[in-house]
PDB file of N, CA and C in Angstrom:
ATOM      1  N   UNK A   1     138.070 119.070 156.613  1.00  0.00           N
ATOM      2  CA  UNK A   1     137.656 118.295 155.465  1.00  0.00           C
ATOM      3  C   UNK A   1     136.326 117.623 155.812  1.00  0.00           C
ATOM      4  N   UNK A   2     135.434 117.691 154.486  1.00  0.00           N
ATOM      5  CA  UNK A   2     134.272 117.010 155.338  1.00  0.00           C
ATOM      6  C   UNK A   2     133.768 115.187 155.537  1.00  0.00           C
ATOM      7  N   UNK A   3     132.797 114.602 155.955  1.00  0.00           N
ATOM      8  CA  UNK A   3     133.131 113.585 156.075  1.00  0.00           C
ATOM      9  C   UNK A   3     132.884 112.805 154.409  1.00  0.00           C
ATOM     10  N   UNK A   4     131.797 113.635 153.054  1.00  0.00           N
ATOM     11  CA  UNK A   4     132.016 113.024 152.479  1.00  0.00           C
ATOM     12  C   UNK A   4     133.202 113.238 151.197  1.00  0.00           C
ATOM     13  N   UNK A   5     134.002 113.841 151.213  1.00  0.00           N
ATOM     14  CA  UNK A   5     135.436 113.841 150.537  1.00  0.00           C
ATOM     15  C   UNK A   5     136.476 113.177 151.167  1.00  0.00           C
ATOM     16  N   UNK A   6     136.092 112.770 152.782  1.00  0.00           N
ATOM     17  CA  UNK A   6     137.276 111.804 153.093  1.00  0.00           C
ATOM     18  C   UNK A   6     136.929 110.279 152.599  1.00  0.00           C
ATOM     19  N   UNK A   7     135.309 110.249 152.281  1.00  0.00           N
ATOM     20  CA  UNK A   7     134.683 108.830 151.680  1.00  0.00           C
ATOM     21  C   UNK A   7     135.181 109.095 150.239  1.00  0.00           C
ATOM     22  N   UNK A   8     135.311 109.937 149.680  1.00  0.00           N
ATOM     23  CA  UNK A   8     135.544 109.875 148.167  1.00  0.00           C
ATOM     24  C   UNK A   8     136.880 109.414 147.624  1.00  0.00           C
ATOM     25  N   UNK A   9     137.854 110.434 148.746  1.00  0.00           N
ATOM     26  CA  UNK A   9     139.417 110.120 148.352  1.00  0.00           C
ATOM     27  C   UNK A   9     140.000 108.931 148.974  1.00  0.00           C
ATOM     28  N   UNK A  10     139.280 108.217 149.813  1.00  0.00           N
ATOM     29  CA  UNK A  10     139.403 107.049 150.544  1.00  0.00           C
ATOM     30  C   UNK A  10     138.891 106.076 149.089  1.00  0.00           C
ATOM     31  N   UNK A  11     138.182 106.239 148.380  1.00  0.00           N
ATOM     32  CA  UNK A  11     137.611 105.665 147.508  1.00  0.00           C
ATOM     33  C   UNK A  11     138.729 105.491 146.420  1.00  0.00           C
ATOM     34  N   UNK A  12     138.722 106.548 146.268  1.00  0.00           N
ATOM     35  CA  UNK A  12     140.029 106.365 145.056  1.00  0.00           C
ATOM     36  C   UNK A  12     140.922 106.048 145.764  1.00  0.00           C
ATOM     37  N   UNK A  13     142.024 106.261 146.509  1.00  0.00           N
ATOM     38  CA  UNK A  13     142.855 105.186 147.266  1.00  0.00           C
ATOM     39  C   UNK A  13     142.909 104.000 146.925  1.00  0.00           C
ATOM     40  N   UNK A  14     141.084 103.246 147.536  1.00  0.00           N
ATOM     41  CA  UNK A  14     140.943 101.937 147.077  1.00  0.00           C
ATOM     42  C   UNK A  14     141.085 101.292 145.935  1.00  0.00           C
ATOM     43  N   UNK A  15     140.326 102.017 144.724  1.00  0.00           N
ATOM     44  CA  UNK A  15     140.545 101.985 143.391  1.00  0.00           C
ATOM     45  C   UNK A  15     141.910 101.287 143.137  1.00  0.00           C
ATOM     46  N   UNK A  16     142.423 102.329 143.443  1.00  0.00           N
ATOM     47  CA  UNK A  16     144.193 102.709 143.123  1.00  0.00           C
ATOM     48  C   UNK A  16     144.978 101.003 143.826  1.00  0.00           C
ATOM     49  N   UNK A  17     144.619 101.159 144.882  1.00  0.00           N
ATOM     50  CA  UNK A  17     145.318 100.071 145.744  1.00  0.00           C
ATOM     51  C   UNK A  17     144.615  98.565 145.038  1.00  0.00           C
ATOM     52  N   UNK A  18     143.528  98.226 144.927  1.00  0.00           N
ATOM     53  CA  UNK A  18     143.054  97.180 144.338  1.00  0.00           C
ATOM     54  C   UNK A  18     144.206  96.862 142.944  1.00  0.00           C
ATOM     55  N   UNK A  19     144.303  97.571 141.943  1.00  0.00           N
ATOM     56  CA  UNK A  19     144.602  97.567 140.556  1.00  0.00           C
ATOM     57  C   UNK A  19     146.509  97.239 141.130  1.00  0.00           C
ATOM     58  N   UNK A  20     146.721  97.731 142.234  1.00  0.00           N
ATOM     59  CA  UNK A  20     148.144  97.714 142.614  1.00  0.00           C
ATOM     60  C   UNK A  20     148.649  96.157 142.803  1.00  0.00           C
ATOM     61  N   UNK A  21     147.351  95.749 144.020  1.00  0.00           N
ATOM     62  CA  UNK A  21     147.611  94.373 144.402  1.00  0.00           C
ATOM     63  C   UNK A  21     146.889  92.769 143.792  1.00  0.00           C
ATOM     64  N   UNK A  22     146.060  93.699 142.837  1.00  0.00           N
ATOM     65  CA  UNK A  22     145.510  92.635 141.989  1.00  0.00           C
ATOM     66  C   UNK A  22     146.822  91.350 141.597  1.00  0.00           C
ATOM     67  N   UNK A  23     148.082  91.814 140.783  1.00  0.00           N
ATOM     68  CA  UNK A  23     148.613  90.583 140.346  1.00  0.00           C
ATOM     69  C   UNK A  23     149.523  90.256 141.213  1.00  0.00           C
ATOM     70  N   UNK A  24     149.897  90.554 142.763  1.00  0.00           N
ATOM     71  CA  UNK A  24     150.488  89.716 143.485  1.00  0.00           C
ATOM     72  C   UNK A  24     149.855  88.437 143.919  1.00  0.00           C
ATOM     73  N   UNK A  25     150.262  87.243 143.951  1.00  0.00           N
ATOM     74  CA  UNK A  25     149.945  85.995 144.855  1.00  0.00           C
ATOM     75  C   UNK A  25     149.300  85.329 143.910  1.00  0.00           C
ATOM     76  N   UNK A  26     148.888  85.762 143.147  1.00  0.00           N
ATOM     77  CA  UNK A  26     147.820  85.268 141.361  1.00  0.00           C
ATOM     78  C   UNK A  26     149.154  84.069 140.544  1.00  0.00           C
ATOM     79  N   UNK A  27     148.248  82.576 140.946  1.00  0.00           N
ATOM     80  CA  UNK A  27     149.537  81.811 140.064  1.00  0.00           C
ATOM     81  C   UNK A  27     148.320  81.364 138.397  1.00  0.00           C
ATOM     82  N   UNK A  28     149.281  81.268 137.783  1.00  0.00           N
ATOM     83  CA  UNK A  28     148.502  80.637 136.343  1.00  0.00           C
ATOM     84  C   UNK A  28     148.696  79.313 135.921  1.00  0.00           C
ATOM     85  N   UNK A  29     147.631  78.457 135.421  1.00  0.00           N
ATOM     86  CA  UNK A  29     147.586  76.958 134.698  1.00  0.00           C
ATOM     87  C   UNK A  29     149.090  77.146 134.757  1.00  0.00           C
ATOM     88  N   UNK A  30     149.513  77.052 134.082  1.00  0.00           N
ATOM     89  CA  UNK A  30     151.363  76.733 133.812  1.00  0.00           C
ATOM     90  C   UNK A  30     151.621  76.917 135.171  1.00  0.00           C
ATOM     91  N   UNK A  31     151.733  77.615 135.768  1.00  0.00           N
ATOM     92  CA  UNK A  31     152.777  77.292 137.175  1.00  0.00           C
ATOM     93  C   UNK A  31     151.970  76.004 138.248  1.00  0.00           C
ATOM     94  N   UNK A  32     150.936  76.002 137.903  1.00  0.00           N
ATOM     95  CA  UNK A  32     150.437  74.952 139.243  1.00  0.00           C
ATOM     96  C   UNK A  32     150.449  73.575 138.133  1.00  0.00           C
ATOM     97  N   UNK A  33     150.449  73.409 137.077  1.00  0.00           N
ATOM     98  CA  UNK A  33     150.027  72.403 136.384  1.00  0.00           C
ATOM     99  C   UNK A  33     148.854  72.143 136.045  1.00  0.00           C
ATOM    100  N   UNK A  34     148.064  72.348 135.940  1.00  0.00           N
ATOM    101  CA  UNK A  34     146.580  72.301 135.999  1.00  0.00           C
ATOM    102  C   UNK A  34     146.291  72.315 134.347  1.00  0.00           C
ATOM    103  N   UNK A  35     145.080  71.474 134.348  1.00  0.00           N
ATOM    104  CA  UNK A  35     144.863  71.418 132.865  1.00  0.00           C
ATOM    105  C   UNK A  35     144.363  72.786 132.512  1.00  0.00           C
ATOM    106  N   UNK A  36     144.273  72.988 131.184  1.00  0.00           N
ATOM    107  CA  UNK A  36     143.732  74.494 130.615  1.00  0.00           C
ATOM    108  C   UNK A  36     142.358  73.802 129.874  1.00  0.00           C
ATOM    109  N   UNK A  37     140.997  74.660 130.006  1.00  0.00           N
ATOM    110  CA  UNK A  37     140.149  73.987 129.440  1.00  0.00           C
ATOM    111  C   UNK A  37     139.938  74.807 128.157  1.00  0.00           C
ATOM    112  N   UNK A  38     139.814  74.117 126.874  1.00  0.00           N
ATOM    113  CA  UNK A  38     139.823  75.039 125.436  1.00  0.00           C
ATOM    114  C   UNK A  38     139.351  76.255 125.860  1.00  0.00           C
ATOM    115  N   UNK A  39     140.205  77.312 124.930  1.00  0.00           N
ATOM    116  CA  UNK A  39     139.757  78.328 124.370  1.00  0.00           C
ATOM    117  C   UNK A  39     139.778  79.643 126.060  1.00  0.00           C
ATOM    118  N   UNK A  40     141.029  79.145 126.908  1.00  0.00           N
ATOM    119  CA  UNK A  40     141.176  79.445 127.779  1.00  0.00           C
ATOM    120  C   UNK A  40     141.957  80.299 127.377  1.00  0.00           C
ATOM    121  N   UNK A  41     142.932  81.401 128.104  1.00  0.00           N
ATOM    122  CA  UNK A  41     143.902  82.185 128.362  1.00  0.00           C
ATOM    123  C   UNK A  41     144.455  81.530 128.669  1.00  0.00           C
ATOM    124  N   UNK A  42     146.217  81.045 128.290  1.00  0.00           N
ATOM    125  CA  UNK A  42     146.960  80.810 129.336  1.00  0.00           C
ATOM    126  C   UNK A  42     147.446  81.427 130.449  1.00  0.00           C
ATOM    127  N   UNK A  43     146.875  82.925 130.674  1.00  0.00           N
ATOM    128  CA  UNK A  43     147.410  83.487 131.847  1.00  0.00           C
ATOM    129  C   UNK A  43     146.302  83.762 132.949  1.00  0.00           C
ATOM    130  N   UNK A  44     145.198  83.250 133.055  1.00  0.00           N
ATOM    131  CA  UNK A  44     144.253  83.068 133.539  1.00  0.00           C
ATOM    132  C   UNK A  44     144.510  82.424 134.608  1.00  0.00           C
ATOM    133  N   UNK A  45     144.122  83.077 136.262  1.00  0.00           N
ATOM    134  CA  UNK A  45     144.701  82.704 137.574  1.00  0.00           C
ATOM    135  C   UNK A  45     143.628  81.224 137.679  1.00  0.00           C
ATOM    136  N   UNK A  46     144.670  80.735 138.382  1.00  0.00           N
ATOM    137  CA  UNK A  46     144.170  79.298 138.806  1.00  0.00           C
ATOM    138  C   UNK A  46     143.300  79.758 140.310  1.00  0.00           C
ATOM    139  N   UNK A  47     143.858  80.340 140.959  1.00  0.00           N
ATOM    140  CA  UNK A  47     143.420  80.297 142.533  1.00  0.00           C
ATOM    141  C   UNK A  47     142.898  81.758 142.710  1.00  0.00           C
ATOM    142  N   UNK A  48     142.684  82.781 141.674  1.00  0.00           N
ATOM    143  CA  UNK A  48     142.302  84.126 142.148  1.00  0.00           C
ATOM    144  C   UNK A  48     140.965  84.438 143.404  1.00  0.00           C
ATOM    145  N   UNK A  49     141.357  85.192 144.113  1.00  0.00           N
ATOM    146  CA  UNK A  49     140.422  85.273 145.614  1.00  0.00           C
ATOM    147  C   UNK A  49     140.077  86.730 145.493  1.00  0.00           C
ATOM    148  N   UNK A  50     138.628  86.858 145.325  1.00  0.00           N
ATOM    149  CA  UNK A  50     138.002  88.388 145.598  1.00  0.00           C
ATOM    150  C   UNK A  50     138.364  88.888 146.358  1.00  0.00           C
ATOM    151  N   UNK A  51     138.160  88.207 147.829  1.00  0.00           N
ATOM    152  CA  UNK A  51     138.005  88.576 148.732  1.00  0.00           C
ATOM    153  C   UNK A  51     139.780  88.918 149.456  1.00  0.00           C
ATOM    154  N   UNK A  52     140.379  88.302 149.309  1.00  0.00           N
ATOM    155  CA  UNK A  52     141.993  88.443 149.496  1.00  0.00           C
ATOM    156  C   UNK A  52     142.475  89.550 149.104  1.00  0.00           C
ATOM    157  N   UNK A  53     141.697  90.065 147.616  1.00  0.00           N
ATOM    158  CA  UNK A  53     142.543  91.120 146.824  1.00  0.00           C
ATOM    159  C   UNK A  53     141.686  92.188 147.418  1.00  0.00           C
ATOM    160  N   UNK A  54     140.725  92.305 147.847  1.00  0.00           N
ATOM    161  CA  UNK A  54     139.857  93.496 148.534  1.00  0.00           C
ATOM    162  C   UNK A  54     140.738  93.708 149.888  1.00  0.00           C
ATOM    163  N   UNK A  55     140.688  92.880 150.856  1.00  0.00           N
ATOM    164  CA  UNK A  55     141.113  92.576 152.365  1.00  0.00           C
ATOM    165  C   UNK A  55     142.714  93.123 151.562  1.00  0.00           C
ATOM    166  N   UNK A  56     143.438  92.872 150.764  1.00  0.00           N
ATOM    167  CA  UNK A  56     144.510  93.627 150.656  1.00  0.00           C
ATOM    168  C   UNK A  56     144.334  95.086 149.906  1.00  0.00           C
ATOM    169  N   UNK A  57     143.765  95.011 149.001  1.00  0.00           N
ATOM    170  CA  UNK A  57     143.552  96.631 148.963  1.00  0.00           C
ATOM    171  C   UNK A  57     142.948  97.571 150.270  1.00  0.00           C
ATOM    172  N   UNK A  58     142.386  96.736 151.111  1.00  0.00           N
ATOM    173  CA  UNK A  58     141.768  97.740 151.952  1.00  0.00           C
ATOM    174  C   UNK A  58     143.126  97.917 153.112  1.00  0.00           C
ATOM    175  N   UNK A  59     143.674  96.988 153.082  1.00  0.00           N
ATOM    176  CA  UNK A  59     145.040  97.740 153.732  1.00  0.00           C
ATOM    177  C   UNK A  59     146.100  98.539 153.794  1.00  0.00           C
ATOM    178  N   UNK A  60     145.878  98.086 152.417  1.00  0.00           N
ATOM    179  CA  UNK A  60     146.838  99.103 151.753  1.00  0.00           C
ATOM    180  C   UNK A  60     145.982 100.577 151.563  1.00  0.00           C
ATOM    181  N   UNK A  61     144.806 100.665 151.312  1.00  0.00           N
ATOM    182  CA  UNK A  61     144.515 102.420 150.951  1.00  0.00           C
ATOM    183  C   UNK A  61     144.036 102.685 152.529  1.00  0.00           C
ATOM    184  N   UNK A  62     143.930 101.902 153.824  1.00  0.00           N
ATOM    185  CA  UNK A  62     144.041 102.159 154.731  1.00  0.00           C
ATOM    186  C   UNK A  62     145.604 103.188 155.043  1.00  0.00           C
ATOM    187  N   UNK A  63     146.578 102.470 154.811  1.00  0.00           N
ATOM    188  CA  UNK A  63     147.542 103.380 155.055  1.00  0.00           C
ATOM    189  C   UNK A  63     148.364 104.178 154.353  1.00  0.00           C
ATOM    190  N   UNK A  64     147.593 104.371 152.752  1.00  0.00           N
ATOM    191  CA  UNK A  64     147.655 105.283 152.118  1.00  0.00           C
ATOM    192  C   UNK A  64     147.366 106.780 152.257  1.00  0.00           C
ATOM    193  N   UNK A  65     146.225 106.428 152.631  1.00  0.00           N
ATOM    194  CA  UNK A  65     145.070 107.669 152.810  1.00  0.00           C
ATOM    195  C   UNK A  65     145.259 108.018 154.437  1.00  0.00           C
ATOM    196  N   UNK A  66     145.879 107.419 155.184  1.00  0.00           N
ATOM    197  CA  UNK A  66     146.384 107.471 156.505  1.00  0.00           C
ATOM    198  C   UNK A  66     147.537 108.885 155.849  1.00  0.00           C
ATOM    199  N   UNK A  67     148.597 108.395 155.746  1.00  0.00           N
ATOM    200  CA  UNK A  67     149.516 109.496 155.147  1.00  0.00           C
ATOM    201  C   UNK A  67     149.045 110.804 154.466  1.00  0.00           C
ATOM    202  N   UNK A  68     148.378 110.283 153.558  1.00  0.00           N
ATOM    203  CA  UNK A  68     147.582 111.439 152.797  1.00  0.00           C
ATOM    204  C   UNK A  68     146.856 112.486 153.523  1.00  0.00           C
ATOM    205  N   UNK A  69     146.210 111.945 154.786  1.00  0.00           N
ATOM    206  CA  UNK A  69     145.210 112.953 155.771  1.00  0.00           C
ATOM    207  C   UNK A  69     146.078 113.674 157.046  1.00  0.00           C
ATOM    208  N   UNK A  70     147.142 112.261 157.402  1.00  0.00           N
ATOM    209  CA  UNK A  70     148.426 113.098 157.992  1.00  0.00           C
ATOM    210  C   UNK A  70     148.834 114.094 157.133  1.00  0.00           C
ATOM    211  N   UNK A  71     149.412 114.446 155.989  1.00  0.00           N
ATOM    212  CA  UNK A  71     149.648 115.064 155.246  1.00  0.00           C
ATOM    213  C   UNK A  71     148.987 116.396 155.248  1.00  0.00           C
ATOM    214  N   UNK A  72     147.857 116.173 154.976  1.00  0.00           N
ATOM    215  CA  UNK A  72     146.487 116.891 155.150  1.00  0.00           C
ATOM    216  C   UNK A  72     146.587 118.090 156.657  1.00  0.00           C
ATOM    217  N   UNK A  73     146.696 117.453 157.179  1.00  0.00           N
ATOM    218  CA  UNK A  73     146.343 118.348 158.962  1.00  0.00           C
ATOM    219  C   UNK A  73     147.581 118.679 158.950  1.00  0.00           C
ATOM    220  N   UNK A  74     148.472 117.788 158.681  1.00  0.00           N
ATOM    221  CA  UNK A  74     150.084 118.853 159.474  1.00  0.00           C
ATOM    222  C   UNK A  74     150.989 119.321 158.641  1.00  0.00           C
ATOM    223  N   UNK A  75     150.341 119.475 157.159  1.00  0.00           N
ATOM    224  CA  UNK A  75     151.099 120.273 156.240  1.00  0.00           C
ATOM    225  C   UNK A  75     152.485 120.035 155.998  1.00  0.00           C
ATOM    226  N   UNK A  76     153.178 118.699 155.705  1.00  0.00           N
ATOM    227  CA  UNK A  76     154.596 118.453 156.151  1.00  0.00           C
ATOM    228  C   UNK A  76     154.877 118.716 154.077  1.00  0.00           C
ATOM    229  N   UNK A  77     154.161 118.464 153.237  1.00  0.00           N
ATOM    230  CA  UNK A  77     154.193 118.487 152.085  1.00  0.00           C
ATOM    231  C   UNK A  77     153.223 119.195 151.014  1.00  0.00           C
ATOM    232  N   UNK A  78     153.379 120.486 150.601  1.00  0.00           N
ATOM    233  CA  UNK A  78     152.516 121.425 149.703  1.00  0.00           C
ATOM    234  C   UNK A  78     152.129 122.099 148.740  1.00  0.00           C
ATOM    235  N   UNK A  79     151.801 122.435 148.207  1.00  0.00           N
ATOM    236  CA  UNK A  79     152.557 122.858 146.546  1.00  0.00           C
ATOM    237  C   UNK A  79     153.277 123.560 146.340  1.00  0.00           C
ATOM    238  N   UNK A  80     153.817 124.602 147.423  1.00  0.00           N
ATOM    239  CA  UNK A  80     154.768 125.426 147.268  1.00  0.00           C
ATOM    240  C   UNK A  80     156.045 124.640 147.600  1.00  0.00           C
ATOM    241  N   UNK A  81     155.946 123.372 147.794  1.00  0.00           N
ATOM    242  CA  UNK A  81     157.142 122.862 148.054  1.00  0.00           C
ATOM    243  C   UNK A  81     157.457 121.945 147.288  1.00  0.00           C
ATOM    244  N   UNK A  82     156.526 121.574 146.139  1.00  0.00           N
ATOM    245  CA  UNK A  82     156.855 121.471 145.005  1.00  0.00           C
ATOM    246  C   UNK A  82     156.633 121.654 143.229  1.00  0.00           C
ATOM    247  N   UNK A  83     156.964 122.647 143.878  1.00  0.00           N
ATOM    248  CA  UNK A  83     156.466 124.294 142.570  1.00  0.00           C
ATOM    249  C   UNK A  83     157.910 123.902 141.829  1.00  0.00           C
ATOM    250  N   UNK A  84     157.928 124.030 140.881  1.00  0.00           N
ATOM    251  CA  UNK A  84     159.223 123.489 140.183  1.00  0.00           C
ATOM    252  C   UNK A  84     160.074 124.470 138.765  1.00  0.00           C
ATOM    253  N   UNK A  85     158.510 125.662 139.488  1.00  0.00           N
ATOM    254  CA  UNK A  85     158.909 126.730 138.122  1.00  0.00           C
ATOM    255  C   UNK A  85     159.513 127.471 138.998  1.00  0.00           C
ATOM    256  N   UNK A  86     160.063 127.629 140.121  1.00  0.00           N
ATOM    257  CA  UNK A  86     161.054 128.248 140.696  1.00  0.00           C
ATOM    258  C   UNK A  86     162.304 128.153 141.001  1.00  0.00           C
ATOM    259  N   UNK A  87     162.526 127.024 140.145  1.00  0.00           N
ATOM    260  CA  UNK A  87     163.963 126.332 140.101  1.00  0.00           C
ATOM    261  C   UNK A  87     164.564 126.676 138.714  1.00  0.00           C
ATOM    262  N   UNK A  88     163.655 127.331 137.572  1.00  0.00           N
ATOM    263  CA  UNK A  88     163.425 127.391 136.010  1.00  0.00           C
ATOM    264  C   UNK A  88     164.172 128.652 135.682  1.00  0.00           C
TER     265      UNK A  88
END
């Protein structure tokens, strides 16, 4: 595989993993108490962290794409193994 399709699918990984861990740890006005200033969302995170939700997506498509490239080299999972029109 070359080195830039392991940057690409590593990419989407990230994508993927960001959108995953975006609403864990995210509290809203109502749960901390905090005033709401007009014309706010009430579901609008009080404490949301860029940098937290990156540093966790990047761990997570770290050992996503870990599996995926294991996957990759030692063939443990393939399409012939899940071809499903041969069960039909």
């Amino acid at each position: 595989m070359k080195l830039t399709s392991i940057l690409a699918i590593y990419f989407l990984f990230w994508i993927i993993s960001a959108f995953f861990v975006l609403p864990f740890g995210v509290r809203t006005h109502d749960d901390d108490g905090a005033a709401i200033v007009p014309g706010q969302v009430t579901s609008a995170p009080v404490n949301f962290s860029a940098r937290r939700t990156a540093l966790r997506a990047t761990c997570l498509s770290l050992v996503l794409f870990g599996l995926y490239y294991l996957n990759y080299v030692m063939g443990w999972l393939t399409i012939a193994d899940i071809d499903i029109t041969r069960y039909l």
